[in-house]
N, C-alpha and C. Protein backbone atom coordinates (compact mmCIF):
# COMPACT_ATOMS: atom_id res chain seq x y z
N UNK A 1 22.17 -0.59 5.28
CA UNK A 1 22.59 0.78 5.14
C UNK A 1 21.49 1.69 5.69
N UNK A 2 21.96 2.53 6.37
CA UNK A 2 20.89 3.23 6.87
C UNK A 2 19.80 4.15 6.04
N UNK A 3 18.88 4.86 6.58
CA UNK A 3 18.11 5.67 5.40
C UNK A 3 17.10 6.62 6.16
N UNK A 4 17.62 7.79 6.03
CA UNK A 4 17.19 8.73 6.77
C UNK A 4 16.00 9.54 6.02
N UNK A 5 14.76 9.23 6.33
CA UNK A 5 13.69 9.72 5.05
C UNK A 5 13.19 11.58 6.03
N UNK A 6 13.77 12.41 6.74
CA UNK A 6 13.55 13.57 6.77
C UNK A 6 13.48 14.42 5.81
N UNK A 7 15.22 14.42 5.33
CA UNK A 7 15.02 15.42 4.14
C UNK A 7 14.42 15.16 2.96
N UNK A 8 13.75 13.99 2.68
CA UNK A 8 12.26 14.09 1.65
C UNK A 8 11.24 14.36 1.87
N UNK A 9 10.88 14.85 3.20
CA UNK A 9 9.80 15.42 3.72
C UNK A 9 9.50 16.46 3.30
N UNK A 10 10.49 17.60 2.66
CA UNK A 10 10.56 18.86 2.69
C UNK A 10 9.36 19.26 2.93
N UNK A 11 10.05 19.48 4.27
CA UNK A 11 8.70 20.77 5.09
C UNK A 11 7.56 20.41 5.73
N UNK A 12 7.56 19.02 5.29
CA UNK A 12 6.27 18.32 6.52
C UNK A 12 6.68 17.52 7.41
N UNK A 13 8.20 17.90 7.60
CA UNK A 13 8.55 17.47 9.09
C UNK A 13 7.74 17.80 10.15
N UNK A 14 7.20 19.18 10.22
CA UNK A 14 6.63 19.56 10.80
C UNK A 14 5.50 19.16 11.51
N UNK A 15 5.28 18.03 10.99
CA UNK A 15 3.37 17.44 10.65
C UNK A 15 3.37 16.22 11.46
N UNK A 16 5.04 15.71 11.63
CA UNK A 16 5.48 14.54 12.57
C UNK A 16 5.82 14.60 14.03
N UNK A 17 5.05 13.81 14.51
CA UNK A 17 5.25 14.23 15.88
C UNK A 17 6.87 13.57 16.52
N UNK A 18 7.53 12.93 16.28
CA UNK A 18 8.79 11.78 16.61
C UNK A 18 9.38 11.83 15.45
N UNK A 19 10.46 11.43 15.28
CA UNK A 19 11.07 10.39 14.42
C UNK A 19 12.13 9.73 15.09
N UNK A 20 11.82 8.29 15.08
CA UNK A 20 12.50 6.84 15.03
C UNK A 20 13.19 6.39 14.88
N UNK A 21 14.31 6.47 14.16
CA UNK A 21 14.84 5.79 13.04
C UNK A 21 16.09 4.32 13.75
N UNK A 22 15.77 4.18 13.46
CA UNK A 22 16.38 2.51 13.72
C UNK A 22 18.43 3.00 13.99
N UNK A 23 18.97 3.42 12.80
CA UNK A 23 20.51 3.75 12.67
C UNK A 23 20.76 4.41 13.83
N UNK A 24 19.90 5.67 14.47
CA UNK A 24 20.08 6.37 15.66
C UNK A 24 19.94 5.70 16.77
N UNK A 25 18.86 4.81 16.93
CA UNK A 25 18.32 3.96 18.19
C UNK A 25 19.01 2.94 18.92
N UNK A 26 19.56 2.29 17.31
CA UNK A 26 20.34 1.02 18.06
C UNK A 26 19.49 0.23 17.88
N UNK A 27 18.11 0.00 17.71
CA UNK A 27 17.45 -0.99 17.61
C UNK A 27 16.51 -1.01 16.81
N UNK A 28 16.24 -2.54 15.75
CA UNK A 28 15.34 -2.56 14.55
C UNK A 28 14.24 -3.16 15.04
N UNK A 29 13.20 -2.64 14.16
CA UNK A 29 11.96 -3.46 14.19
C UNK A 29 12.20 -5.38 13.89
N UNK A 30 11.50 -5.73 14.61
CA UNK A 30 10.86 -5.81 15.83
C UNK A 30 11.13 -5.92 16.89
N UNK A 31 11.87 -5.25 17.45
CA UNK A 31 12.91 -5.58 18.70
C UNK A 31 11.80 -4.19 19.19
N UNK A 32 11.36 -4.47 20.20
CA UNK A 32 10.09 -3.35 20.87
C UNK A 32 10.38 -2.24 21.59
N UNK A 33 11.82 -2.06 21.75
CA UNK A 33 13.03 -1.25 22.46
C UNK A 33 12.47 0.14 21.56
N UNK A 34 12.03 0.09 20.25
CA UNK A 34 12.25 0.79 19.27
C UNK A 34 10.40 1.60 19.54
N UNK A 35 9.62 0.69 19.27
CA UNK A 35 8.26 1.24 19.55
C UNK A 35 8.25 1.81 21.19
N UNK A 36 9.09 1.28 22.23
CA UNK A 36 8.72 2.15 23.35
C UNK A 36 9.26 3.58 23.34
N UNK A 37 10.59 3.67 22.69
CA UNK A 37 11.11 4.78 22.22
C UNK A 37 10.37 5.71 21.47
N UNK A 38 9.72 5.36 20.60
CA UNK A 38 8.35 5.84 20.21
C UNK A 38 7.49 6.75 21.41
N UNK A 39 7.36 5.76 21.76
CA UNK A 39 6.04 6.30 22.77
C UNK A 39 6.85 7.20 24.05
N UNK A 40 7.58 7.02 23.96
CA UNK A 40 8.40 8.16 25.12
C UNK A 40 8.72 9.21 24.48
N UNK A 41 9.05 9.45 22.77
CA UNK A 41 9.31 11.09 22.46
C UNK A 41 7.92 11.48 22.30
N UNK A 42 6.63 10.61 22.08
CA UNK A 42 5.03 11.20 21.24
C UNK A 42 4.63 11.58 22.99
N UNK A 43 5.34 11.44 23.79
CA UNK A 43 4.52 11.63 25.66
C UNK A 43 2.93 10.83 25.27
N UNK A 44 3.59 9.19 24.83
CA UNK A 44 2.07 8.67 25.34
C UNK A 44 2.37 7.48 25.85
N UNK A 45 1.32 6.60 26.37
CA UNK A 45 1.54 5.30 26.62
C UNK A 45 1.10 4.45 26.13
N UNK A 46 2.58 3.04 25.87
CA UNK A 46 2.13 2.27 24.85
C UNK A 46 0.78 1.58 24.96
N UNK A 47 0.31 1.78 25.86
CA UNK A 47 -1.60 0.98 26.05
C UNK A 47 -2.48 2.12 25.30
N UNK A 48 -1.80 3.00 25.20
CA UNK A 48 -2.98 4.57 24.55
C UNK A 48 -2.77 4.46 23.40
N UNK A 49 -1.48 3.84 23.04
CA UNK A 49 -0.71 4.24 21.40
C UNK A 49 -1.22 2.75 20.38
N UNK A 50 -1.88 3.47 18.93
CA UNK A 50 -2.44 2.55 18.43
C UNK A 50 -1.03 2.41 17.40
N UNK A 51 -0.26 1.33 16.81
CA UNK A 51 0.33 1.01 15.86
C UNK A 51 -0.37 0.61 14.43
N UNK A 52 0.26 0.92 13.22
CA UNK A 52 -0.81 0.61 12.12
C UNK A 52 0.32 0.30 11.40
N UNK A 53 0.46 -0.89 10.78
CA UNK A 53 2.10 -1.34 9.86
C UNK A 53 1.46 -2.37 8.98
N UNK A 54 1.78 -2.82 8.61
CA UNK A 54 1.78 -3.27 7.46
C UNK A 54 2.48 -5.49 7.19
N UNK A 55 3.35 -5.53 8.41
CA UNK A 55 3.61 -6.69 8.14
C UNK A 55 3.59 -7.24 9.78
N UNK A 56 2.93 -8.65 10.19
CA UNK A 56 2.94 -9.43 11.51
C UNK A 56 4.38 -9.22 11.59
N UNK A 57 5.25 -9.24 10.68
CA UNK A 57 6.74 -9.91 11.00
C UNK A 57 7.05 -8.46 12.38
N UNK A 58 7.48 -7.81 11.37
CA UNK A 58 8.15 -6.68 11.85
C UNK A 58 7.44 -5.49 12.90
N UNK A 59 6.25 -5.07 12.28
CA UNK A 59 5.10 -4.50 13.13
C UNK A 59 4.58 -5.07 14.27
N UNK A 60 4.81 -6.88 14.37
CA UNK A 60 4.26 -7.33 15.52
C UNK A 60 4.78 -6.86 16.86
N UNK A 61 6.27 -6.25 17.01
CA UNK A 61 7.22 -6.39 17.98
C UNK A 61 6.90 -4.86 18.90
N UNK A 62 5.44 -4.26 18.21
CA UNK A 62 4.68 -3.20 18.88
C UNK A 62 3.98 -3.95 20.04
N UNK A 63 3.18 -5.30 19.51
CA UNK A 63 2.58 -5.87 20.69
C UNK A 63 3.17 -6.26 22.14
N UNK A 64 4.63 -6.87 21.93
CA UNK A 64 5.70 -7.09 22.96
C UNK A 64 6.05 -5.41 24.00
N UNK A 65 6.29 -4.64 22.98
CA UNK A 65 5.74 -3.64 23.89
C UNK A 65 4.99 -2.48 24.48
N UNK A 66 3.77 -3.30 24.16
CA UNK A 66 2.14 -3.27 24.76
C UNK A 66 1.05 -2.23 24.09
N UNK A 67 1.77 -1.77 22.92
CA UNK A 67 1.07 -1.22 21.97
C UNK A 67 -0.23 -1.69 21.33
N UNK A 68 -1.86 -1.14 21.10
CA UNK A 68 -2.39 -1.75 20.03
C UNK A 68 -2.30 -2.01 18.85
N UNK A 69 -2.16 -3.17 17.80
CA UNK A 69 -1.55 -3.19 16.59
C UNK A 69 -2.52 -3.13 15.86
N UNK A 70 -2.94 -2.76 14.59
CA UNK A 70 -3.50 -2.77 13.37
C UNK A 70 -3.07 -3.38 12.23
N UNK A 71 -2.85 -4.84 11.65
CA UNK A 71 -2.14 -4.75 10.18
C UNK A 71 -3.00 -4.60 9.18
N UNK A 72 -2.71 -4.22 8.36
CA UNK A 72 -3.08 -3.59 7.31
C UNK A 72 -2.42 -4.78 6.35
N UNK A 73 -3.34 -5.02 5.01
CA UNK A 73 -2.45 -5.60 3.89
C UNK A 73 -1.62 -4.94 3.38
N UNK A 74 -0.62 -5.62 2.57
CA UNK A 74 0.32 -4.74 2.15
C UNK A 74 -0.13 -3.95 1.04
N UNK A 75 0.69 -2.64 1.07
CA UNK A 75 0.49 -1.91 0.18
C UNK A 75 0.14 -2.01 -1.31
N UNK A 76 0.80 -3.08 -1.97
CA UNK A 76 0.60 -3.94 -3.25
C UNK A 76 -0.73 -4.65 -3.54
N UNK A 77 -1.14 -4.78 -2.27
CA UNK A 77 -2.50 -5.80 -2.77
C UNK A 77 -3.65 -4.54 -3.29
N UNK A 78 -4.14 -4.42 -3.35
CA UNK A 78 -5.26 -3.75 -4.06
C UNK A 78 -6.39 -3.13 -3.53
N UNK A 79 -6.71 -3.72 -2.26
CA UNK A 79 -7.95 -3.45 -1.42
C UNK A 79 -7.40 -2.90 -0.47
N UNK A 80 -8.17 -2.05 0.14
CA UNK A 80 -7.96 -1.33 1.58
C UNK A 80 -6.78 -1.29 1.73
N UNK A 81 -6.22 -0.02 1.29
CA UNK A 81 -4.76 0.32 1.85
C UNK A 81 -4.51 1.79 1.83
N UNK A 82 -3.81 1.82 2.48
CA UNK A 82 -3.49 3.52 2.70
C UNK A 82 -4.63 3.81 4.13
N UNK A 83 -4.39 4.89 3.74
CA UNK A 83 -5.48 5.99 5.06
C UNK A 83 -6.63 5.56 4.61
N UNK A 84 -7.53 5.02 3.84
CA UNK A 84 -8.63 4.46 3.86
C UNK A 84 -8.59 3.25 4.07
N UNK A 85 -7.54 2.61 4.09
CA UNK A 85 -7.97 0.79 4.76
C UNK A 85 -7.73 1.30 6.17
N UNK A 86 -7.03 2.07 6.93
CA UNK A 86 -7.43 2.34 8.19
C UNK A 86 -8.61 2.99 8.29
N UNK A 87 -8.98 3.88 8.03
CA UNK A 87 -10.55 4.31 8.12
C UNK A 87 -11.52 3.45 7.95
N UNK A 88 -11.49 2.73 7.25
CA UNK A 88 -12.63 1.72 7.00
C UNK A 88 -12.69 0.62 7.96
N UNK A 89 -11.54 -0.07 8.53
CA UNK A 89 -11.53 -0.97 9.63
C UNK A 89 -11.77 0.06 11.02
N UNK A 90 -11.38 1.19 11.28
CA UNK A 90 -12.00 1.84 12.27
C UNK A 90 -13.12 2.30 12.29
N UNK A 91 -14.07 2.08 10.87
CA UNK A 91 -15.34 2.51 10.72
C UNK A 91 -15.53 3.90 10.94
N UNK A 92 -14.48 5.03 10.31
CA UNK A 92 -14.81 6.02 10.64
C UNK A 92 -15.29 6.73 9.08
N UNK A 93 -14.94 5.98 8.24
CA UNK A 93 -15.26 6.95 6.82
C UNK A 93 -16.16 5.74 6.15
């Protein structure tokens, strides 16, 4: 079933550069159809565009098209997650 997470944004749509969504596209993660689509509404290229997700399964299908990937543990585990498990593996905080 599809699931359109805009209108829970209220108001920080604004703050997003794209939105994605799989029901509109025609195509699910990991099918890479979906991340190049990505990178064609953000005007970047997938060699410039870093990906940051959360599972090899589904997030991997950024690498197929030619994105850098980041996984992150999942959200549940306890250590490094959120905007500080990316900061901390980019060594910026």
């Amino acid at each position: 079933m599809p699931w359109d997470l805009r209108p829970i944004l209220h108001g920080l749509g604004g703050l997003v550069g794209a939105f994605v969504l799989s029901f509109e596209e025609g195509a699910v993660m990991p099918d890479p159809a979906i991340f190049r689509t990505a990178c064609r509404r953000l005007r970047v290229t997938p060699e410039a565009t870093l990906m940051v997700g959360d599972s090899e399964e589904t997030d991997g299908g950024a690498v197929s098209a030619g994105l850098q990937v980041m996984i992150l543990p999942p959200a549940w585990l306890p250590a490094r997650r959120g905007l500080e498990g990316v900061l901390k593996r980019l060594r910026i905080a």
